[in-house]
N, C-alpha and C. Protein backbone atom coordinates (compact mmCIF):
# COMPACT_ATOMS: atom_id res chain seq x y z
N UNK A 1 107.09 114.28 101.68
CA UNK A 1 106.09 115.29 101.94
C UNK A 1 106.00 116.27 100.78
N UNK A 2 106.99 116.24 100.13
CA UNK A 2 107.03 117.20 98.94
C UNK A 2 106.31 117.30 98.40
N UNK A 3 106.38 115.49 97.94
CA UNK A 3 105.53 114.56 96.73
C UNK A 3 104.40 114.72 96.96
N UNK A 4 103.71 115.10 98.47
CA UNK A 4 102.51 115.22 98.57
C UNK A 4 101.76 116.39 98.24
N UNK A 5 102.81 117.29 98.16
CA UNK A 5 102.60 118.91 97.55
C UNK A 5 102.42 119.21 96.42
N UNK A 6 103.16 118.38 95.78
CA UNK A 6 103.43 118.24 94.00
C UNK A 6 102.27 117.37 93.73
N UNK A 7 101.79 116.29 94.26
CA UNK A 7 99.78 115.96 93.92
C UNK A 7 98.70 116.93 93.89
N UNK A 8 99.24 117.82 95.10
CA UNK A 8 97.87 118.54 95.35
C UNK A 8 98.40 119.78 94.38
N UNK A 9 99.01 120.48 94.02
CA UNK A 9 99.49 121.38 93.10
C UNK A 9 98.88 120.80 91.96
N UNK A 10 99.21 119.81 91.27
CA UNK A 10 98.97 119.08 89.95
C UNK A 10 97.51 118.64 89.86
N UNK A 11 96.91 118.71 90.88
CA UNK A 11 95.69 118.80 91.07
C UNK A 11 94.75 120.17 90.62
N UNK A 12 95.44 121.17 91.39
CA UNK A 12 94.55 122.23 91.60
C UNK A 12 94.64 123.42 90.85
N UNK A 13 95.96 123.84 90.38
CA UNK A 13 96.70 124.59 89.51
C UNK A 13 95.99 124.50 88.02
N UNK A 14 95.33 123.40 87.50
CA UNK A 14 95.16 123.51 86.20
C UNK A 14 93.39 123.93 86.42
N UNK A 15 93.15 123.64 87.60
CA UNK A 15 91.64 123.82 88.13
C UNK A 15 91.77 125.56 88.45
N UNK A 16 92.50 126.27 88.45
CA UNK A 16 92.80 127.50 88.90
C UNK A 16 92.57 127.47 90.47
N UNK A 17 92.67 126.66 91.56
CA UNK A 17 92.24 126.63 92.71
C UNK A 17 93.22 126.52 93.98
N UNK A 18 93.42 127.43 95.22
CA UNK A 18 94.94 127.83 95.26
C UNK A 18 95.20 126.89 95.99
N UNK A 19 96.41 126.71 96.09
CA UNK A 19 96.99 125.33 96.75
C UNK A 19 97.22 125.45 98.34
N UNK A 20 96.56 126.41 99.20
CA UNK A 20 96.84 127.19 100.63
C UNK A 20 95.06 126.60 100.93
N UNK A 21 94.30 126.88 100.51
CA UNK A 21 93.04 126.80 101.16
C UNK A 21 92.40 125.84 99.99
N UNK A 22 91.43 125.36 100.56
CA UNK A 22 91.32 124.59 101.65
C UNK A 22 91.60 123.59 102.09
N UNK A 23 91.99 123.09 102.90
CA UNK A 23 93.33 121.66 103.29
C UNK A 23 92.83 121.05 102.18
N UNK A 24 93.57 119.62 102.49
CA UNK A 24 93.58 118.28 101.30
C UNK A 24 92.37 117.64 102.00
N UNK A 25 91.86 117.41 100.55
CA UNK A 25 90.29 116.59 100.90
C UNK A 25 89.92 115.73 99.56
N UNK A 26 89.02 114.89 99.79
CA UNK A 26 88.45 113.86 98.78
C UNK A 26 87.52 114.60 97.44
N UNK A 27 88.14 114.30 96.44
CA UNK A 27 87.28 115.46 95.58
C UNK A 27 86.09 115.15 95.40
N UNK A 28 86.05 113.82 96.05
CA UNK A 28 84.53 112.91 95.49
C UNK A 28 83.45 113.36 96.90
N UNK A 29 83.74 113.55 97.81
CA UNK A 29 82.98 113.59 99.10
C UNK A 29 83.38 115.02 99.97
N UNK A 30 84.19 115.44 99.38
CA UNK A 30 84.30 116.26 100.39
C UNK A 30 85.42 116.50 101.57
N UNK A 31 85.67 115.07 102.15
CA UNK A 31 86.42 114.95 103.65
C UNK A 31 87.29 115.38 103.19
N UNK A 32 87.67 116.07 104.85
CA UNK A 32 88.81 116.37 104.61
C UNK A 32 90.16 115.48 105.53
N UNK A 33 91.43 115.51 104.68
CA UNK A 33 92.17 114.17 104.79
C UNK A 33 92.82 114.43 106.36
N UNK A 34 92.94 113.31 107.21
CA UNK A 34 93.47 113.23 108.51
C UNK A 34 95.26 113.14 108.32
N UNK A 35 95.73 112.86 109.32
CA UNK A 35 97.15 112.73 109.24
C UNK A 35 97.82 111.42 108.93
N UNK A 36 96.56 109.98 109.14
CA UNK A 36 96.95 108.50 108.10
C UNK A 36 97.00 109.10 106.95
N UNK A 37 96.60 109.73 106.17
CA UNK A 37 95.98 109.74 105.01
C UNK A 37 96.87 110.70 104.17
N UNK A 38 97.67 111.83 104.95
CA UNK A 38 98.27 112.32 104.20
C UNK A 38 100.14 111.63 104.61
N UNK A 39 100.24 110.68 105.09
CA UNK A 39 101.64 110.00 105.38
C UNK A 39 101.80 109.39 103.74
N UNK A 40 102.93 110.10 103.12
CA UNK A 40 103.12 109.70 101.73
C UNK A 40 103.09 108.58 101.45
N UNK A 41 102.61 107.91 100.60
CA UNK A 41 102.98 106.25 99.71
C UNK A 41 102.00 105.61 100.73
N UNK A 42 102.43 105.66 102.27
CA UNK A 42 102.39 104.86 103.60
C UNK A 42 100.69 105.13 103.46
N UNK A 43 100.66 106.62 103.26
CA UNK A 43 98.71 106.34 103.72
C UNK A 43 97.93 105.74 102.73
N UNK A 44 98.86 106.03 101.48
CA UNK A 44 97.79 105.46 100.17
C UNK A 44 97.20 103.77 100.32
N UNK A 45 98.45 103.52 100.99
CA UNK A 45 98.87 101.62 100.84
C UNK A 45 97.65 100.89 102.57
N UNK A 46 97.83 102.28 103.36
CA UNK A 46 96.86 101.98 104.79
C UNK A 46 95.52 101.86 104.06
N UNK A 47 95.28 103.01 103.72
CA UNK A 47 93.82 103.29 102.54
C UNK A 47 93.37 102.01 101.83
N UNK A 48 94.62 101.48 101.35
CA UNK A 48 93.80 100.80 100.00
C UNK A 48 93.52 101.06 98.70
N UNK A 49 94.58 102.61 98.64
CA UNK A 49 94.24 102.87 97.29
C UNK A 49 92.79 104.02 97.35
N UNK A 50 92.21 104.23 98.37
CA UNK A 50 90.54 104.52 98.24
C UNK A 50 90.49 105.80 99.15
N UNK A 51 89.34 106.59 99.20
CA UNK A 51 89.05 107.47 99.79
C UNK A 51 88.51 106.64 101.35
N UNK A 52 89.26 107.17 102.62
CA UNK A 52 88.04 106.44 103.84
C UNK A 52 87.05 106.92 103.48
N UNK A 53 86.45 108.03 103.55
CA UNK A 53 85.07 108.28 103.49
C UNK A 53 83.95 107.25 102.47
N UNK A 54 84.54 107.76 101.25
CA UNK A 54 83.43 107.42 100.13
C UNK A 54 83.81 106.17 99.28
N UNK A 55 85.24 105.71 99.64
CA UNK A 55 85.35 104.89 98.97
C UNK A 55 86.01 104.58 97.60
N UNK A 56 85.65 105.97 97.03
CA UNK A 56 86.45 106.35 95.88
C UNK A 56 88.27 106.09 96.02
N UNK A 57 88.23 105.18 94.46
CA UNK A 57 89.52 105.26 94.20
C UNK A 57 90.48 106.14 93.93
N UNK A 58 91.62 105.95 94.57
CA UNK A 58 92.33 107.53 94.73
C UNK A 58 93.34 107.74 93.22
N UNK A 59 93.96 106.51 92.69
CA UNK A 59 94.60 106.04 91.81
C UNK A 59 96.58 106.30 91.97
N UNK A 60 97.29 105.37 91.35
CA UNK A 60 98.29 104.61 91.03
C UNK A 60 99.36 106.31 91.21
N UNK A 61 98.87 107.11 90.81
CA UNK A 61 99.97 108.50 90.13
C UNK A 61 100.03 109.56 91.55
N UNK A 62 99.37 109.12 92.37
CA UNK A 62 99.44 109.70 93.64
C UNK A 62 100.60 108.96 94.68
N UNK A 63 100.69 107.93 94.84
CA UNK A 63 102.24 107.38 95.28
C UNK A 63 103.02 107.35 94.14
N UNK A 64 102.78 106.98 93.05
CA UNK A 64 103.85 107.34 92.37
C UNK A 64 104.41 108.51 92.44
N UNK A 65 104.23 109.68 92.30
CA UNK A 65 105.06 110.92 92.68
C UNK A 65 105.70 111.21 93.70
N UNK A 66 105.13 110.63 94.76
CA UNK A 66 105.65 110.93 96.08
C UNK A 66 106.68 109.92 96.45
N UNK A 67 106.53 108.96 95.61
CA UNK A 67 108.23 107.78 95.42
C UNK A 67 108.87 108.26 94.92
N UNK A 68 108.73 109.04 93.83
CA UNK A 68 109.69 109.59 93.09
C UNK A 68 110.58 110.59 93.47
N UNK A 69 109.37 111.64 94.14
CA UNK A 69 110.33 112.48 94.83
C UNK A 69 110.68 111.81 95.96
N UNK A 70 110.52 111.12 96.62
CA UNK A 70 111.48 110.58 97.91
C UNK A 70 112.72 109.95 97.54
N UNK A 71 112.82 109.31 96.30
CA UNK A 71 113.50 108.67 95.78
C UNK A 71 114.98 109.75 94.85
N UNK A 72 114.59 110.96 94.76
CA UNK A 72 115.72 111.54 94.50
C UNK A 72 116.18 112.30 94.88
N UNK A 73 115.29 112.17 96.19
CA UNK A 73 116.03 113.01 97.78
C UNK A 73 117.04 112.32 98.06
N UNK A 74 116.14 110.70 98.26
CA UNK A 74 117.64 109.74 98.91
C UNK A 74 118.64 109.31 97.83
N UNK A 75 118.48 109.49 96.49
CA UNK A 75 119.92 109.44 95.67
C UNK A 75 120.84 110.55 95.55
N UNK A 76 120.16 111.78 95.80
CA UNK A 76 120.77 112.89 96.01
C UNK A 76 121.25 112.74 97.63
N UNK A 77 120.85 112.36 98.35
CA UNK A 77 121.72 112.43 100.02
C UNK A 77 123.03 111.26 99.90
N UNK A 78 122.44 110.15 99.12
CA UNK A 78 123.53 109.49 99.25
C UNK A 78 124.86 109.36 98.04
N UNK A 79 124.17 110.50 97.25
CA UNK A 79 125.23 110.83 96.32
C UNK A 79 126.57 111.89 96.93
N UNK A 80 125.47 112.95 96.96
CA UNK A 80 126.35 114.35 97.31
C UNK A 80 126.51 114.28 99.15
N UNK A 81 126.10 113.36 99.87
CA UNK A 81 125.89 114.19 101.53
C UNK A 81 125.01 114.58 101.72
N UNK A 82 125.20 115.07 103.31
CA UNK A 82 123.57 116.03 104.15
C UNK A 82 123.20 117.13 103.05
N UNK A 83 124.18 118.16 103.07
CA UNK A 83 124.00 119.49 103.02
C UNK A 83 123.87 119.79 101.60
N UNK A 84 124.86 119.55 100.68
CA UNK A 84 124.99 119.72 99.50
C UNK A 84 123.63 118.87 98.78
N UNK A 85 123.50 117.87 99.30
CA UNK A 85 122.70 116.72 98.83
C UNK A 85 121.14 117.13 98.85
N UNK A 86 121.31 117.56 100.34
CA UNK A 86 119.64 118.16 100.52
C UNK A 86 119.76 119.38 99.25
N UNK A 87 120.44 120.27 99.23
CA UNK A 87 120.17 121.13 98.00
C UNK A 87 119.80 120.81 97.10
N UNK A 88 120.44 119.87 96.63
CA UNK A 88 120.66 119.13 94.92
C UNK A 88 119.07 118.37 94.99
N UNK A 89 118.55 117.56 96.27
CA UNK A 89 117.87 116.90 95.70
C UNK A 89 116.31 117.51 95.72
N UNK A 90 116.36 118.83 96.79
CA UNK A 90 115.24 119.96 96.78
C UNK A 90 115.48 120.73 95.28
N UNK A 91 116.10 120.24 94.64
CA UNK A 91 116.15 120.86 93.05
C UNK A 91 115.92 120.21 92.16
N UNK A 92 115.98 118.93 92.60
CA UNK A 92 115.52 118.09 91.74
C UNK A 92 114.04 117.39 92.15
N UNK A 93 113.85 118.01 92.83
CA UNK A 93 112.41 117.72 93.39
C UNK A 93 111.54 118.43 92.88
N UNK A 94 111.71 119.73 92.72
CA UNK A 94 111.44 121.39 92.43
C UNK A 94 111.21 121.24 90.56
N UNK A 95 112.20 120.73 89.79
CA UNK A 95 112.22 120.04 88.39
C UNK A 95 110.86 119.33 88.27
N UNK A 96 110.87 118.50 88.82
CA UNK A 96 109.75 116.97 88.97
C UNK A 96 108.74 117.51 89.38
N UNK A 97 108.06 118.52 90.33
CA UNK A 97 107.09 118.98 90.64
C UNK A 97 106.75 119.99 88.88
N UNK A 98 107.19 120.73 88.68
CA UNK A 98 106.88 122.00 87.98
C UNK A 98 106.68 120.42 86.16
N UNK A 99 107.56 119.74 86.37
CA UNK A 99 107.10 118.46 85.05
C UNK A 99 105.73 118.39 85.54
N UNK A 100 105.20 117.89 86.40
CA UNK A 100 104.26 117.05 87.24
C UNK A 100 102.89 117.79 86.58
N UNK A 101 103.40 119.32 87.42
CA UNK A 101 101.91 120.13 87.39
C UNK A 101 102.14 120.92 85.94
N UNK A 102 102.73 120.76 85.35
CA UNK A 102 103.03 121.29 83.66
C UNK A 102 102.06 120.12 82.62
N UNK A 103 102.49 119.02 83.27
CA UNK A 103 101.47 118.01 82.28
C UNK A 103 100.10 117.90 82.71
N UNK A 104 100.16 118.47 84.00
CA UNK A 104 98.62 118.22 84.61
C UNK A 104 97.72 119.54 83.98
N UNK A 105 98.10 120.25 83.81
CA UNK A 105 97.67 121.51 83.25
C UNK A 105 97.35 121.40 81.55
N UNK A 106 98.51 120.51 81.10
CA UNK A 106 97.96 120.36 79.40
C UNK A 106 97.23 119.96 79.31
N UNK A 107 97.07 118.42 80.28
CA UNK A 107 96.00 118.05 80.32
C UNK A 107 94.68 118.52 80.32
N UNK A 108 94.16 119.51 81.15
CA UNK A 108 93.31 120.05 81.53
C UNK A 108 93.23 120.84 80.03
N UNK A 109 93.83 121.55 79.61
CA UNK A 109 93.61 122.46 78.66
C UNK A 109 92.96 121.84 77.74
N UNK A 110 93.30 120.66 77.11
CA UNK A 110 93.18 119.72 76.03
C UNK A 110 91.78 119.27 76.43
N UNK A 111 91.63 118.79 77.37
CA UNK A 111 89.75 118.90 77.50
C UNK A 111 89.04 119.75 77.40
């Protein structure tokens, strides 16, 4: 769910547009996303990769992040434990987000 935070951040942040309002929606149409749709990796793969509405392709870097951060939640739980682990890997999640929306932003600048 993080990972899904760290898309829409890396999204909107370089757009100056705040990440609280207005929910997650299709940038191409408008809709706004249901609860298939925002289930990490799981909704991209239900989808098809695509917007339901319009069809539009959503692209490859939107589950990718959200694997990633899931992925060093669960090396961090099964490294360190519950407690310690959840810390370590909400920090290393926290790293990977602020990379995420740091390149999404150069990006933007550079255009």
């Amino acid at each position: 769910m993080v990972g899904s935070f760290i898309n829409l951040a890396a999204d909107r942040v370089p757009r100056r547009e705040s990440v609280i309002s207005p929910p997650s929606h299709c940038r191409s149409c408008g809709r706004h996303l249901n609860a298939i749709d925002l289930i990490p990796v799981a909704g991209y793969l239900l989808r098809r990769g695509r917007c339901a509405g319009c069809g539009v392709p959503i692209g490859v870097s939107s589950p990718a992040v959200e694997a990633v951060s899931g992925a060093l939640m669960a090396v961090a739980l099964i490294w360190l434990g519950p407690w310690p682990g959840a810390a370590a890997g909400l920090g290393l999640i926290a790293l990977w987000g602020l990379a995420v929306t740091g390149i999404a932003v150069r990006r933007n600048q550079a255009t």
